[in-house]
Protein backbone atom coordinates (compact mmCIF):
# COMPACT_ATOMS: atom_id res chain seq x y z
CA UNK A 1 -3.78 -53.05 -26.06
CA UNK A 2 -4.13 -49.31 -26.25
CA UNK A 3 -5.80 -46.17 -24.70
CA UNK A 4 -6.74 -43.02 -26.93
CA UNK A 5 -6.97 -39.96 -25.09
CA UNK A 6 -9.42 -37.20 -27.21
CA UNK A 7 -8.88 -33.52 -26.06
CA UNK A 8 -12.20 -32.14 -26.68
CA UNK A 9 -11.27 -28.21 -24.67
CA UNK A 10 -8.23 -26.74 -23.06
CA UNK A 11 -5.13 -25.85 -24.50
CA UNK A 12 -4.31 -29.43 -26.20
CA UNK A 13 -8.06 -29.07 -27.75
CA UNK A 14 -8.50 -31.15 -31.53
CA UNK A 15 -5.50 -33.67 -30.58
CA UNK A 16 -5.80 -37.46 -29.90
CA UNK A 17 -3.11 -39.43 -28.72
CA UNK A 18 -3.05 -42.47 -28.84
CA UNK A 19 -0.45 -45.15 -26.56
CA UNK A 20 0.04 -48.88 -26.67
CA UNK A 21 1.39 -51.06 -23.84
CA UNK A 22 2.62 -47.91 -22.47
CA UNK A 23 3.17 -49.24 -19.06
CA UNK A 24 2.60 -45.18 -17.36
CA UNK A 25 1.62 -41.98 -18.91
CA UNK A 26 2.08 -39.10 -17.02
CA UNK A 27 0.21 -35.96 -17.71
CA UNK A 28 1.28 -32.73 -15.95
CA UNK A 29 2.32 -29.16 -16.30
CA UNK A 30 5.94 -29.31 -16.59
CA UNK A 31 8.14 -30.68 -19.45
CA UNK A 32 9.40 -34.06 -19.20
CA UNK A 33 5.35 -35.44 -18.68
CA UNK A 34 4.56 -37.68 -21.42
CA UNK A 35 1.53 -35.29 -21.66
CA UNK A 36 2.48 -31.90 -21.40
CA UNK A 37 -0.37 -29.37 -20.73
CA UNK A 38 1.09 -25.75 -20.12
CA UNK A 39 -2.09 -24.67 -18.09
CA UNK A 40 -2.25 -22.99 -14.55
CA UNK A 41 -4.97 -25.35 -13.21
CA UNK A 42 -2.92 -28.14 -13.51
CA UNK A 43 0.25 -29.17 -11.10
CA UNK A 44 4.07 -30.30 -12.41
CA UNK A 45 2.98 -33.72 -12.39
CA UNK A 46 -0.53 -33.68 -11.93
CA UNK A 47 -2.06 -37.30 -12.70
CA UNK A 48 -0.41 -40.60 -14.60
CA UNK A 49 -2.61 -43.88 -16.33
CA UNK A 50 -1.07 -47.21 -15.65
CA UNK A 51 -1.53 -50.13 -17.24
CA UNK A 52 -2.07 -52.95 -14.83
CA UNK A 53 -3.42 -56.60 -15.77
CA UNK A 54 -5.12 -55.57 -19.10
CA UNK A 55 -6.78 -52.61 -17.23
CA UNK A 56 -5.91 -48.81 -17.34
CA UNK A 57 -5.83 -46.97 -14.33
CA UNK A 58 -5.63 -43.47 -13.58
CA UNK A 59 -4.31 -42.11 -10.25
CA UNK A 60 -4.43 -38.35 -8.75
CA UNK A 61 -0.78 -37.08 -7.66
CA UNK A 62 -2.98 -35.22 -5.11
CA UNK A 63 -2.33 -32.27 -7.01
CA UNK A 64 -3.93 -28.75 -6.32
CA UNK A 65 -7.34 -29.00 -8.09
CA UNK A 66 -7.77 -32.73 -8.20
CA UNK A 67 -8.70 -34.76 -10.99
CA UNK A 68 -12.36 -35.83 -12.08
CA UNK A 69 -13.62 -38.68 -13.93
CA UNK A 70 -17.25 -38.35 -14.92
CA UNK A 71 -18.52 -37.02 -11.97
CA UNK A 72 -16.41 -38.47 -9.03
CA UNK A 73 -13.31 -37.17 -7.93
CA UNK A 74 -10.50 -39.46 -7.87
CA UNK A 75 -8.77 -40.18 -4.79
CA UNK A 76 -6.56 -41.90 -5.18
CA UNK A 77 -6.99 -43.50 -8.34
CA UNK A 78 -10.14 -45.47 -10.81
CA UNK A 79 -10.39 -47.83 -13.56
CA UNK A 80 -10.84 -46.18 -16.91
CA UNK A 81 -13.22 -47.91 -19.81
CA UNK A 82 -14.47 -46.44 -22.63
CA UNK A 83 -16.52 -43.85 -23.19
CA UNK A 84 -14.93 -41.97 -19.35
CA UNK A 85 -14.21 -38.05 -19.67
CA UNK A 86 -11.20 -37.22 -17.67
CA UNK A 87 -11.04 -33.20 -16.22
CA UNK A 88 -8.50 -31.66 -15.26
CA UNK A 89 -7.78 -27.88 -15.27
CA UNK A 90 -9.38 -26.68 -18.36
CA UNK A 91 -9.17 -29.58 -20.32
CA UNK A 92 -11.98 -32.74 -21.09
CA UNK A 93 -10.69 -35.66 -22.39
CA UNK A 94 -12.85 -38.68 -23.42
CA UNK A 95 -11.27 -42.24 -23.14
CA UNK A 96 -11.81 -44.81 -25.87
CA UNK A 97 -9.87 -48.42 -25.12
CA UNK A 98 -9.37 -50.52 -27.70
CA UNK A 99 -7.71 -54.11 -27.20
CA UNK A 100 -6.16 -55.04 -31.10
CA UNK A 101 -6.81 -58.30 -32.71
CA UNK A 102 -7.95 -59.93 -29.54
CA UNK A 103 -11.07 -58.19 -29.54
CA UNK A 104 -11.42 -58.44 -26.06
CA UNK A 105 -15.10 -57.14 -25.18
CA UNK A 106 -15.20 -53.97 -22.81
CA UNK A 107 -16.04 -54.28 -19.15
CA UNK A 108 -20.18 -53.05 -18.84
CA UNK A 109 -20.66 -50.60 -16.06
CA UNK A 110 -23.16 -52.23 -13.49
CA UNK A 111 -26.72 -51.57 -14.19
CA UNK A 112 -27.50 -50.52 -10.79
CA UNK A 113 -26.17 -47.25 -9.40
CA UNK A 114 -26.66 -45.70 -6.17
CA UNK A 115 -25.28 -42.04 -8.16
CA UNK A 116 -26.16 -40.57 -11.58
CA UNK A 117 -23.05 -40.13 -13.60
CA UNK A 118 -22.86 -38.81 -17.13
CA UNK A 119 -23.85 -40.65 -20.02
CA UNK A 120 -20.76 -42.41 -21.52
CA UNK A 121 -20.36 -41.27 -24.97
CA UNK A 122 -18.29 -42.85 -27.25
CA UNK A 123 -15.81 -39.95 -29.65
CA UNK A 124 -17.80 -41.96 -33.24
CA UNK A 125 -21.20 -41.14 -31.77
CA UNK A 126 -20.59 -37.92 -30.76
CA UNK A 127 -18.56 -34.76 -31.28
CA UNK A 128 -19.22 -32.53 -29.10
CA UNK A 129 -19.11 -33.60 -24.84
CA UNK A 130 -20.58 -30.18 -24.13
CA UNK A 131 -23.80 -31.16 -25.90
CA UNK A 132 -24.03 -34.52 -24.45
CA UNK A 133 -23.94 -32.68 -20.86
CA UNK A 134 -26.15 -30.17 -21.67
CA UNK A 135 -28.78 -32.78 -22.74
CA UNK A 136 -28.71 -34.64 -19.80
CA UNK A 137 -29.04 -31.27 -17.74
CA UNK A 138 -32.55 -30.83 -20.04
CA UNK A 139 -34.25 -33.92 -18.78
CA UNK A 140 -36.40 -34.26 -15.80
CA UNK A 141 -35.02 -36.24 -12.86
CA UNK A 142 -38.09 -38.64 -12.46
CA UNK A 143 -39.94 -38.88 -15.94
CA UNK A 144 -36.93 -38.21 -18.68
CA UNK A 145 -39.00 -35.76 -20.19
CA UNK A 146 -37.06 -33.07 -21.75
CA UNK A 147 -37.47 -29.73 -19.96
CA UNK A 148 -38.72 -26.69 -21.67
CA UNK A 149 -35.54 -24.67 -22.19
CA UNK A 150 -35.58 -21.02 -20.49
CA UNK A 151 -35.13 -17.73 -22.74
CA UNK A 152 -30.87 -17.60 -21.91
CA UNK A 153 -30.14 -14.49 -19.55
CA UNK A 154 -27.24 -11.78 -20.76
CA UNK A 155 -25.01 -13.19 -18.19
CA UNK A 156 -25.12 -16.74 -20.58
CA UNK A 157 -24.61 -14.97 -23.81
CA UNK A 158 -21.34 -13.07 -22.26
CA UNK A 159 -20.04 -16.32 -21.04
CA UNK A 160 -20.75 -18.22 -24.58
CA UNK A 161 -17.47 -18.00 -27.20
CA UNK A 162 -20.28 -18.68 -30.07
CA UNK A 163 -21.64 -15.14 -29.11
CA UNK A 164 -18.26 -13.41 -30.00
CA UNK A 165 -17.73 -15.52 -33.01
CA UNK A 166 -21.01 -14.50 -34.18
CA UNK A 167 -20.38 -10.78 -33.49
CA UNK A 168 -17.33 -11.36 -35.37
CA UNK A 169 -18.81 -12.55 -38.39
CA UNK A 170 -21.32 -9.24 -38.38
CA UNK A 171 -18.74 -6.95 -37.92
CA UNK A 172 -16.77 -8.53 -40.86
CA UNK A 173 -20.29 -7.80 -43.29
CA UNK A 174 -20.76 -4.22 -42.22
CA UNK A 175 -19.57 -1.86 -44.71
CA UNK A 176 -16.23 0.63 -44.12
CA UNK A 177 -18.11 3.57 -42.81
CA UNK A 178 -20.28 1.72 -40.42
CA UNK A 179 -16.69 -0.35 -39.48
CA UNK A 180 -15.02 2.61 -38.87
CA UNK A 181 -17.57 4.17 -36.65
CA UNK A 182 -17.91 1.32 -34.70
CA UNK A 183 -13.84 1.31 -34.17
CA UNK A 184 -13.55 4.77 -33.72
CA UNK A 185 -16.16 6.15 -31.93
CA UNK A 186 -15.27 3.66 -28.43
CA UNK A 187 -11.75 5.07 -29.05
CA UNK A 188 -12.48 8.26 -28.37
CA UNK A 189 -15.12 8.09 -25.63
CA UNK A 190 -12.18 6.08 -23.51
CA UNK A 191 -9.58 8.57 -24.28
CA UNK A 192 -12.15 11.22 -23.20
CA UNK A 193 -13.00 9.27 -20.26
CA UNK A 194 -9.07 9.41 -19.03
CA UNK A 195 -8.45 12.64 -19.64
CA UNK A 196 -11.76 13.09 -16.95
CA UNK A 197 -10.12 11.01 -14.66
CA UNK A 198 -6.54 12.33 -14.92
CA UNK A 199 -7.95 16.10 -14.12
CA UNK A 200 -9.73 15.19 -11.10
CA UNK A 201 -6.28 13.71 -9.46
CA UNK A 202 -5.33 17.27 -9.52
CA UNK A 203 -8.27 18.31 -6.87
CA UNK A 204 -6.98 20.23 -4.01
CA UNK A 205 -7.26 17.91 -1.21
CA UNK A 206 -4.96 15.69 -3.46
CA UNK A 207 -7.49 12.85 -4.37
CA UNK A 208 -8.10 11.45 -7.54
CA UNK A 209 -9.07 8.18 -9.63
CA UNK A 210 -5.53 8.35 -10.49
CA UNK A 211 -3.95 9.47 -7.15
CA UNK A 212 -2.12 12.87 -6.21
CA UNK A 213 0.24 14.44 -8.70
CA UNK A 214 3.28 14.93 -6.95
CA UNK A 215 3.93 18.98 -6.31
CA UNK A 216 7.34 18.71 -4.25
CA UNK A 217 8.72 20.78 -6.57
CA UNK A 218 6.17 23.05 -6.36
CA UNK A 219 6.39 26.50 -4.45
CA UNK A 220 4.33 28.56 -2.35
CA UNK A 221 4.58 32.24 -1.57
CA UNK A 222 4.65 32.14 1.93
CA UNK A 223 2.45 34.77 3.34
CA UNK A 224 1.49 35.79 7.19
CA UNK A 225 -1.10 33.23 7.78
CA UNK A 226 -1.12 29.98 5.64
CA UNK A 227 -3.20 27.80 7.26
CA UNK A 228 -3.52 24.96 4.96
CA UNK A 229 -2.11 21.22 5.30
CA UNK A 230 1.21 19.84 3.49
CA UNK A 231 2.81 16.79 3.06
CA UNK A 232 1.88 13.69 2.76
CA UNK A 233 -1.15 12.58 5.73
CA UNK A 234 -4.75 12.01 6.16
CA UNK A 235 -6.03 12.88 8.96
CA UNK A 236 -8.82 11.18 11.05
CA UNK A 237 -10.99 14.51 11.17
CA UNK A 238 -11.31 14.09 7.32
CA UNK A 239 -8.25 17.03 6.08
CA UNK A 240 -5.97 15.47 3.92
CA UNK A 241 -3.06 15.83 1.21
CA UNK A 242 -1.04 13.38 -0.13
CA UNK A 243 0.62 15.77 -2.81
CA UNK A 244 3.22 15.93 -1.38
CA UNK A 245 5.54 13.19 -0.22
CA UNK A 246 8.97 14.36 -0.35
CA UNK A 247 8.80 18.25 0.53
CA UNK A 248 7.17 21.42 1.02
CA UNK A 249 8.58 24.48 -0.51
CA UNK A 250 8.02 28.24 0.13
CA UNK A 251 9.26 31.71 -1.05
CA UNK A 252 9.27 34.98 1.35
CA UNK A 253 10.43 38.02 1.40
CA UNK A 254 13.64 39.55 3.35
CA UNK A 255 13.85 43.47 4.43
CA UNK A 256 17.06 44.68 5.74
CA UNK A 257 16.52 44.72 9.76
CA UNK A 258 13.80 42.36 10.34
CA UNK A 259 14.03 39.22 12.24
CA UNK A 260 12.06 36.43 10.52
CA UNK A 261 10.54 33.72 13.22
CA UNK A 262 8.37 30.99 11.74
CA UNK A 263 5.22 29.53 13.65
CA UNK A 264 4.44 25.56 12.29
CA UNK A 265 2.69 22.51 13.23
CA UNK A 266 3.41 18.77 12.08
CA UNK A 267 2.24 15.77 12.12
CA UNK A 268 2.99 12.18 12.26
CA UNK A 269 6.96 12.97 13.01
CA UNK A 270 8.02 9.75 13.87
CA UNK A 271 12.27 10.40 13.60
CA UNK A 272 14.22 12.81 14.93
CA UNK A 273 16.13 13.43 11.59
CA UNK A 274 12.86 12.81 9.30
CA UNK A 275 12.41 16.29 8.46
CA UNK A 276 14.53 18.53 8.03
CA UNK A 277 14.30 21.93 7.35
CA UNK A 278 16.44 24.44 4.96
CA UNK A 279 16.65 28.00 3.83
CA UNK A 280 18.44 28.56 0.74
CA UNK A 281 19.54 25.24 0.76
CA UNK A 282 21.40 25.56 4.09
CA UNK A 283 19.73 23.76 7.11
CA UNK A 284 18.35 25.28 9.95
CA UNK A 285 16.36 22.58 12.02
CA UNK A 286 14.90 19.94 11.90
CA UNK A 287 10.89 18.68 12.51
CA UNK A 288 10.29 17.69 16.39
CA UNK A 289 8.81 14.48 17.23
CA UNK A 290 4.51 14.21 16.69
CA UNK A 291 3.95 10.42 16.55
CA UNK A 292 0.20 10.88 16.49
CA UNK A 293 -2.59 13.63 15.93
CA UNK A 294 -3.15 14.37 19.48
CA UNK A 295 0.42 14.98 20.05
CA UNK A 296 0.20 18.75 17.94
CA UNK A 297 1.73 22.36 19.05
CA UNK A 298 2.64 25.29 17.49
CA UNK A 299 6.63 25.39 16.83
CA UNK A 300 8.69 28.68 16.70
CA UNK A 301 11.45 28.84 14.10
CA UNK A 302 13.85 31.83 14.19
CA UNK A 303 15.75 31.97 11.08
CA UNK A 304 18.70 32.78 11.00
CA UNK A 305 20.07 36.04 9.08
CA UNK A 306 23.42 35.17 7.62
CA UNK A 307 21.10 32.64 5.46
CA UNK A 308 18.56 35.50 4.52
CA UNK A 309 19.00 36.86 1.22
CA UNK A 310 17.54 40.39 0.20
CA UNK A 311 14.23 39.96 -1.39
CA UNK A 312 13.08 36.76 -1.85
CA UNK A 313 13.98 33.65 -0.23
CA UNK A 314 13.32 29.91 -0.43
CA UNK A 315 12.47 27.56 2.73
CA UNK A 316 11.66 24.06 2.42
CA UNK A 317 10.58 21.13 4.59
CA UNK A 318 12.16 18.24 3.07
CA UNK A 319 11.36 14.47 4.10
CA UNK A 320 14.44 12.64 4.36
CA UNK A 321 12.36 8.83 4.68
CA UNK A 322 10.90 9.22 1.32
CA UNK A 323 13.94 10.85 -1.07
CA UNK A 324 14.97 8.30 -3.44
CA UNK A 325 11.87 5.71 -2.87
CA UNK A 326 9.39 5.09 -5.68
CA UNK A 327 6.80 4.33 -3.18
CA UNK A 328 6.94 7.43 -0.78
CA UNK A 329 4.78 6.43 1.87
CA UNK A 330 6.02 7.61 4.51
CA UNK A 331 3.15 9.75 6.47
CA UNK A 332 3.85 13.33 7.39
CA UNK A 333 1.74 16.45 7.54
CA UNK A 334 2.71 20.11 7.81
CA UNK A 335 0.62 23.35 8.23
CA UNK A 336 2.14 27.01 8.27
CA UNK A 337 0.36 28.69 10.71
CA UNK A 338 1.93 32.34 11.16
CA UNK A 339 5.00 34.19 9.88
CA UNK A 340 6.21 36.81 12.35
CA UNK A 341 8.40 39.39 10.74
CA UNK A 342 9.65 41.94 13.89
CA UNK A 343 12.22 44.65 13.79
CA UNK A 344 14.90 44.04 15.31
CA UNK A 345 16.58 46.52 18.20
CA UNK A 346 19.86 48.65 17.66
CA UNK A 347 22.63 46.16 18.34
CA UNK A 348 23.99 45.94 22.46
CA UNK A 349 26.40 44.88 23.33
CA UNK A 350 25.83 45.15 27.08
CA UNK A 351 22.41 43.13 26.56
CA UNK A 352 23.68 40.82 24.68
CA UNK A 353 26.29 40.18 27.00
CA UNK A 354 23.98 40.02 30.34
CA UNK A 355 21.64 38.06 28.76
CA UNK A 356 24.59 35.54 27.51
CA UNK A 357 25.91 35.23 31.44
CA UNK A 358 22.18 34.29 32.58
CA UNK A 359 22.27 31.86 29.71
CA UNK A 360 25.68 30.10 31.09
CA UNK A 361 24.53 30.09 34.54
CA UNK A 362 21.23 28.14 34.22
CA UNK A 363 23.41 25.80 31.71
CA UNK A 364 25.92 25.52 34.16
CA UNK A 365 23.20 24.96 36.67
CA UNK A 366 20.80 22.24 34.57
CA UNK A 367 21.27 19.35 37.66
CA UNK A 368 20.24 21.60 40.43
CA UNK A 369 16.61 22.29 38.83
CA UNK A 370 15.50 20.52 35.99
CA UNK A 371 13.85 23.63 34.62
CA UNK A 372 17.14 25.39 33.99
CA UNK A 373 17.94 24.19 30.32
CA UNK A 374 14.71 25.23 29.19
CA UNK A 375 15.77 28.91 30.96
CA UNK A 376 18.92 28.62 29.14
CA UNK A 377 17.70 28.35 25.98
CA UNK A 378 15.54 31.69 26.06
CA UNK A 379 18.63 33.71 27.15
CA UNK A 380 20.35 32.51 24.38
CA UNK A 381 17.97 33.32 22.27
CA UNK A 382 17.66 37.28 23.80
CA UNK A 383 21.40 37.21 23.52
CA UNK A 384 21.56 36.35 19.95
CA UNK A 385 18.34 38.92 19.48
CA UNK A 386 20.90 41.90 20.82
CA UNK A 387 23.32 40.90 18.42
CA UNK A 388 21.76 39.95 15.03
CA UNK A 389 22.71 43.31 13.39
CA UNK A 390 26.13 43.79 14.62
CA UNK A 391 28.93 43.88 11.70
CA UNK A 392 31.45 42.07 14.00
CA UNK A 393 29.73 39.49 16.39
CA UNK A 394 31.37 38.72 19.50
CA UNK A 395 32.49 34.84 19.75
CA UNK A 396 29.75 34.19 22.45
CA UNK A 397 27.57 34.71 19.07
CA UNK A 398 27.65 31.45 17.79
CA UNK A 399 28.13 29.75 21.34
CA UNK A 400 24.84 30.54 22.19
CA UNK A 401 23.76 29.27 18.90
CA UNK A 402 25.40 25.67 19.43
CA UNK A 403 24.74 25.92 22.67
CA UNK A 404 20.61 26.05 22.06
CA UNK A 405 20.99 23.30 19.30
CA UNK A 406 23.05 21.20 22.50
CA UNK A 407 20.44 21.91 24.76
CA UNK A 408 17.09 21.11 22.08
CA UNK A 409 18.71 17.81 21.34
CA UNK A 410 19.10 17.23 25.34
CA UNK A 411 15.62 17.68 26.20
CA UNK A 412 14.20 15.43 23.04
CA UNK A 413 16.57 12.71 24.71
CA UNK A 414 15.20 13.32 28.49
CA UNK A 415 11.59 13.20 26.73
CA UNK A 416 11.82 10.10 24.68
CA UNK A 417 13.47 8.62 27.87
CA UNK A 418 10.64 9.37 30.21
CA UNK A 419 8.28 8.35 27.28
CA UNK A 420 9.92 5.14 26.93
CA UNK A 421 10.02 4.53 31.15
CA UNK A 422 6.65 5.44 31.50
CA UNK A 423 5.25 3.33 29.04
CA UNK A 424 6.98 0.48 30.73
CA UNK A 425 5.72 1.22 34.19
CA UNK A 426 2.31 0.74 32.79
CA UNK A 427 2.89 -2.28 31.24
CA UNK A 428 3.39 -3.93 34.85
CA UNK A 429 0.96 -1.83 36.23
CA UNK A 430 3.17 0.74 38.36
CA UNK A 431 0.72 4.10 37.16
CA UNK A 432 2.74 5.72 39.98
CA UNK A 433 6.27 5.45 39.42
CA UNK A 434 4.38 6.19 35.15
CA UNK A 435 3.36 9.71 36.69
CA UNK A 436 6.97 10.41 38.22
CA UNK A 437 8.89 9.96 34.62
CA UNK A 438 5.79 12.16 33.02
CA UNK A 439 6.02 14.37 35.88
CA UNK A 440 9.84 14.89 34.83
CA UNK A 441 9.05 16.24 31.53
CA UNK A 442 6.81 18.89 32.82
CA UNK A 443 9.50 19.88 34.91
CA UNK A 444 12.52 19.70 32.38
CA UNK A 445 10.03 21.90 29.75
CA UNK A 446 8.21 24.63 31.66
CA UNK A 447 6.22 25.90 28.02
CA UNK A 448 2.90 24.95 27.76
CA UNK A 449 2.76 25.69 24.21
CA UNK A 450 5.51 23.07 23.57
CA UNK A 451 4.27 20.21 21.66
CA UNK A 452 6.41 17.87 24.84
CA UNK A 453 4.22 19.61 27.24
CA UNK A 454 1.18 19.08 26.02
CA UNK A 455 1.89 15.43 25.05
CA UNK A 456 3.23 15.18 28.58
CA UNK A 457 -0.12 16.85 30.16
CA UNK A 458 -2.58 14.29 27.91
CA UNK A 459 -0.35 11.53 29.25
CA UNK A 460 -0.87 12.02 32.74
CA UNK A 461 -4.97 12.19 32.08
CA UNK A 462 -4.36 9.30 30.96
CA UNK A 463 -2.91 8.03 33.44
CA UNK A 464 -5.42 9.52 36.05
CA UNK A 465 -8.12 8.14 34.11
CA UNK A 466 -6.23 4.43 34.33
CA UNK A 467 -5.88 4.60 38.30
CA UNK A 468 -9.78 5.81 38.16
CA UNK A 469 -11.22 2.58 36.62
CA UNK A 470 -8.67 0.62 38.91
């Protein structure tokens, strides 16, 4: 007794195998089936025919896509005769069972069924499955009258391999010129087409088919009022730039005697170390906290002169979360807003020196009022203002400069700690004892220009508004 299995499509298409007695027959994906079809549709071990009591049988390994025969869907397995198609994946395969010298006659299919299957074709009467389907699709349900094929839409000729293999054939007849048209022609309207696309990546808002170029290389002259948007961030009111995900680089120019301060905003700051910022490659700050749009204020930067170099000068913003990733998408946004270049006063000593003692006092002073580190930081800053020019600078010179680094690294802690609390207070409802740790921060930073202040300020209508609908 044997079973012939004919491959009419998929990737084993033309073969028939043929197996006698074989007691199972697996048929799967992987190697070691004793029908191997490399096809995605089909599991390791997908389905297997066993030969039970002079009858075939084929089971479903419940694999991914199932397995069909005819019409039904096996589950778990069916008897096989001749004449059966078996799909699986891409293939069709058409059963013929033949039982040697014995000539043992075929089991009929019963006369009466309650489901239309397919006609059961045997491989000698016909070639070609697809046909017998497609005439069974063509008759009527109730009279067998063949239906009155439709004109075949576009969508049907796209789908049909004869429609290739007939374009092929007229290709093959046309004559060089026309050949060479037809090749070259397409060639050049898609080359045309990409160098279309390519330019409009370089747009100024940083959009394109083919995204932003990336122009962290780039640099800007940096003038008294730059008021466009850097970095790497869209932003909900529609303003956005993604050309740069790294850094932001600009040149300016130094005159002997001038103090340089730099007015910024940024965005989406979500580290304290995420951007920092350099002048000639020496750093001199770094970006403060802005976790979200609403949380925005003008910073002040004043630069320091040692790093100043006559003429022109380079300062950059540089995103330390996306150096050395492929991906760079870490949001951040940056807009120059104002370069103030002042003159700075004959160097005193004296005034640097009172200014300095105020400076130490409210330091000394910070637990007695919690607005005395923010005082200490602006005498530090008029005592370093007396003394930028001075050949020899006293040592209280670069105290005060550590000392308002200390201090700006202080009040970021106290902020992201009354954050933090008051964020916590809300989540079990204390709005109260919220307003207390906000409260703190207006306290601690007395500058309502500071982007902490203002954050601090929206915060507590928040929290007004929270106790309102309570």
């Amino acid at each position: 007794m044997a079973i012939s299995l004919q491959f009419v499509t998929g990737p084993l298409k033309g073969k028939n195998l043929t197996f006698e007695k074989e007691k199972e027959i697996v048929i799967g994906r992987q190697d070691g089936c004793e029908i191997t079809i490399k096809d995605p549709g089909i599991s390791g071990e997908h389905c297997g025919i066993y030969l039970e009591d002079d009858i075939y049988v084929l089971e479903d390994f419940e694999s991914t896509n199932g397995t069909f025969v005819n019409t039904t869907k096996v589950k778990p397995d069916v008897e096989l005769k001749t004449g059966d198609t078996i799909f699986l994946g891409a293939s069709r395969i058409v059963v013929t069972i033949s039982f040697g010298s014995s000539k043992k006659p075929v089991k009929e299919q019963p006369k009466q069924q309650l489901v239309k299957s397919v006609p059961k074709v045997p491989v000698e009467e016909s070639t070609n499955i697809h046909q017998s389907l497609d005439d069974m699709d063509d008759m009527d349900d109730d009279t067998n009258v063949r239906k009155v094929k439709k004109k075949s839409s576009f969508f049907s000729k796209i789908t049909n391999p004869d429609f290739y293999l007939d374009t092929k054939d007229k290709y093959i007849e046309l004559p060089i010129a026309k050949k060479l048209a037809f090749t070259i022609l397409p060639l050049i309207l898609v080359i045309m087409l990409f160098v279309f696309l390519s330019k409009s990546g370089d747009s100024d808002d940083g959009s394109g088919f083919f995204g932003p170029s990336d122009d962290s290389e780039k640099i800007y002259p940096l003038e008294k009022s730059l008021k466009k948007l850097y970095g790497n961030y869209k932003s909900p009111k529609g303003t956005k730039d993604f050309s740069h995900p790294t850094k932001a680089r600009f040149s300016f120019n130094y005159e002997e005697g001038t103090k340089i301060e730099l007015y910024y905003t940024v965005v989406s700051i979500e580290y304290l170390d995420e951007v920092i910022i350099k002048v000639n490659d020496v750093e001199v700050g770094k970006a403060p906290l802005t976790t979200n749009e609403s949380n925005q204020a003008t910073q002040k930067l004043a630069i320091p002169l040692e790093v100043l170099k006559e003429k022109e000068n380079l300062i950059e913003f540089v995103n330390t979360r996306n150096l050395g990733s492929d991906k760079k998408n870490e949001k951040w946004g940056l807009m120059m807003t104002k370069l103030d270049i002042r003159i700075l006063p004959k160097p005193d000593l004296q005034q640097a020196k009172e200014n300095y003692q105020l400076a130490e006092k409210f330091f000394n002073q910070k637990k007695i009022y919690r607005g005395n580190l923010f005082k200490a930081i602006t005498y530090y800053e008029k005592s370093i203002y007396f003394m930028e020019l001075m050949q020899n600078k006293p040592d209280f010179f670069n105290d005060s400069q550590e000392k308002m680094k200390m201090i700006q690294q202080e009040l970021w802690v106290i902020y992201k700690d009354a954050i933090y609390m008051a964020k916590r207070e809300i989540d079990f409802g204390n709005f109260n004892k919220a307003e207390e740790h906000v409260f703190r921060i207006l306290e601690e930073i007395p500058d309502d220009t500071d982007s902490r202040y203002i954050h601090a300020t929206k915060f507590l209508n928040f929290l007004a508004d929270k106790v309102k609908r309570k």
